[in-house]
Protein backbone atom coordinates (compact mmCIF):
# COMPACT_ATOMS: atom_id res chain seq x y z
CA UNK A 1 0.00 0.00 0.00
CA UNK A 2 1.25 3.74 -0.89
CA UNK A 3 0.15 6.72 1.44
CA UNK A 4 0.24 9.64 -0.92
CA UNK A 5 -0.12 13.35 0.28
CA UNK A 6 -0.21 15.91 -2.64
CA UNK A 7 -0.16 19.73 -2.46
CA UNK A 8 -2.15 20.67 -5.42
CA UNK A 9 -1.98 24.67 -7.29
CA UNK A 10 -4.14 26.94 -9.19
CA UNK A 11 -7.24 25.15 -7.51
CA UNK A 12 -9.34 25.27 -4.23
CA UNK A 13 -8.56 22.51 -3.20
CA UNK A 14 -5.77 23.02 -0.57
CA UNK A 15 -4.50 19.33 -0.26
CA UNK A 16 -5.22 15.47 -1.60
CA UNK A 17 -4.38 12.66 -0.02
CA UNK A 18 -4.87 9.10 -1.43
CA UNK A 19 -3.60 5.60 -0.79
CA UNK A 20 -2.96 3.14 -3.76
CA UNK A 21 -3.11 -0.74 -3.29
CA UNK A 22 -0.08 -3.44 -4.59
CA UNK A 23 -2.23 -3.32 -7.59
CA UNK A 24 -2.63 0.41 -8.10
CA UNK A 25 -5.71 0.37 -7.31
CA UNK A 26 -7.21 3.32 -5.75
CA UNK A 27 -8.19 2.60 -1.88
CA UNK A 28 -8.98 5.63 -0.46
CA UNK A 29 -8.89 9.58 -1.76
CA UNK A 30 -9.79 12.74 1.22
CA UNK A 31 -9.72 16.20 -0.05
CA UNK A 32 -9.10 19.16 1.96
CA UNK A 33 -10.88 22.02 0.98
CA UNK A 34 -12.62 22.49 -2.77
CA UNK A 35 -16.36 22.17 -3.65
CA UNK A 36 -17.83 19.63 -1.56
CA UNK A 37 -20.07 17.72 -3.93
CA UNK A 38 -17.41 17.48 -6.51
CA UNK A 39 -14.59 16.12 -4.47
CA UNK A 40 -16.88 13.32 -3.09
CA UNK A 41 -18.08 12.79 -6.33
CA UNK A 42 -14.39 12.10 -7.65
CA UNK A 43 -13.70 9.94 -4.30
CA UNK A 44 -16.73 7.69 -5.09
CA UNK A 45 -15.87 7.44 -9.16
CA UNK A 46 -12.18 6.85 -8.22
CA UNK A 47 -12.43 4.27 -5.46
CA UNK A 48 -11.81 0.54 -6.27
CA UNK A 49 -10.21 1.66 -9.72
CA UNK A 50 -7.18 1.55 -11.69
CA UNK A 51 -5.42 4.76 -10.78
CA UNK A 52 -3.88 5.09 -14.54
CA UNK A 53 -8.12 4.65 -16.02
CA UNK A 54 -8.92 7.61 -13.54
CA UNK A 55 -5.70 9.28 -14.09
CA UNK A 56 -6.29 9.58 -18.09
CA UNK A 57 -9.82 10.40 -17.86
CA UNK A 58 -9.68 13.33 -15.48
CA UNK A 59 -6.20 14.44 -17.00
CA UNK A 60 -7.72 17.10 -19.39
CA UNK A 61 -10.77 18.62 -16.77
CA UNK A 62 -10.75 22.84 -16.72
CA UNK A 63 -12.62 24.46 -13.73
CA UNK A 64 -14.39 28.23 -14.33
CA UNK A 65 -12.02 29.52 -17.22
CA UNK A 66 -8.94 28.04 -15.15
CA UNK A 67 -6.26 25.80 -17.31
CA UNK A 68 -6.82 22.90 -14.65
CA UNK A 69 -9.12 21.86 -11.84
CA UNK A 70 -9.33 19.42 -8.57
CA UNK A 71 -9.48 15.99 -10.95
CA UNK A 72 -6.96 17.18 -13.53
CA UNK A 73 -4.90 17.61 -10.03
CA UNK A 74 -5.61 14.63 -8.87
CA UNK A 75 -4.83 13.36 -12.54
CA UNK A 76 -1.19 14.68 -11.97
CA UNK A 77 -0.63 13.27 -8.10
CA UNK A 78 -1.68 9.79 -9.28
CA UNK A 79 0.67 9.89 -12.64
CA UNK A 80 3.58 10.94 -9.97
CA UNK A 81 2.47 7.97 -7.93
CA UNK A 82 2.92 5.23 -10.51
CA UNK A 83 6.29 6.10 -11.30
């Protein structure tokens, strides 16, 4: 198992923090801070799933004019994960 802690920028979210399995599967994701119903939204997607299938699906997300957003964040901390 891999306890991950990522600092994210240019969103509201202030922090993620996520644990991957042996199999890189995605155990458990807590954000602190952002819009409520989004972040748990992306926690109960995510859950239970390949981290690279989320990670290339939320890669490409824009938030409110912004160039990124929470899941194209989260996209980045699991890609740093699985190297």
């Amino acid at each position: 198992m891999k306890n991950i802690k990522f600092r994210p920028a240019g969103v509201c979210c202030r922090e993620m923090n996520f644990v991957l399995n042996d199999d890189n599967k995605i155990v458990n994701v807590e954000f602190i801070g952002g819009c409520p119903g989004n972040t748990l939204g992306i926690r109960s997607l995510a859950i239970g799933l390949d981290a690279k299938e989320i990670a290339d699906k939320l890669e490409n997300v824009s938030c409110g004019g912004r160039s990124t957003s929470c899941p194209a964040q989260f996209s980045m901390a699991l890609r740093e994960a699985l190297k």
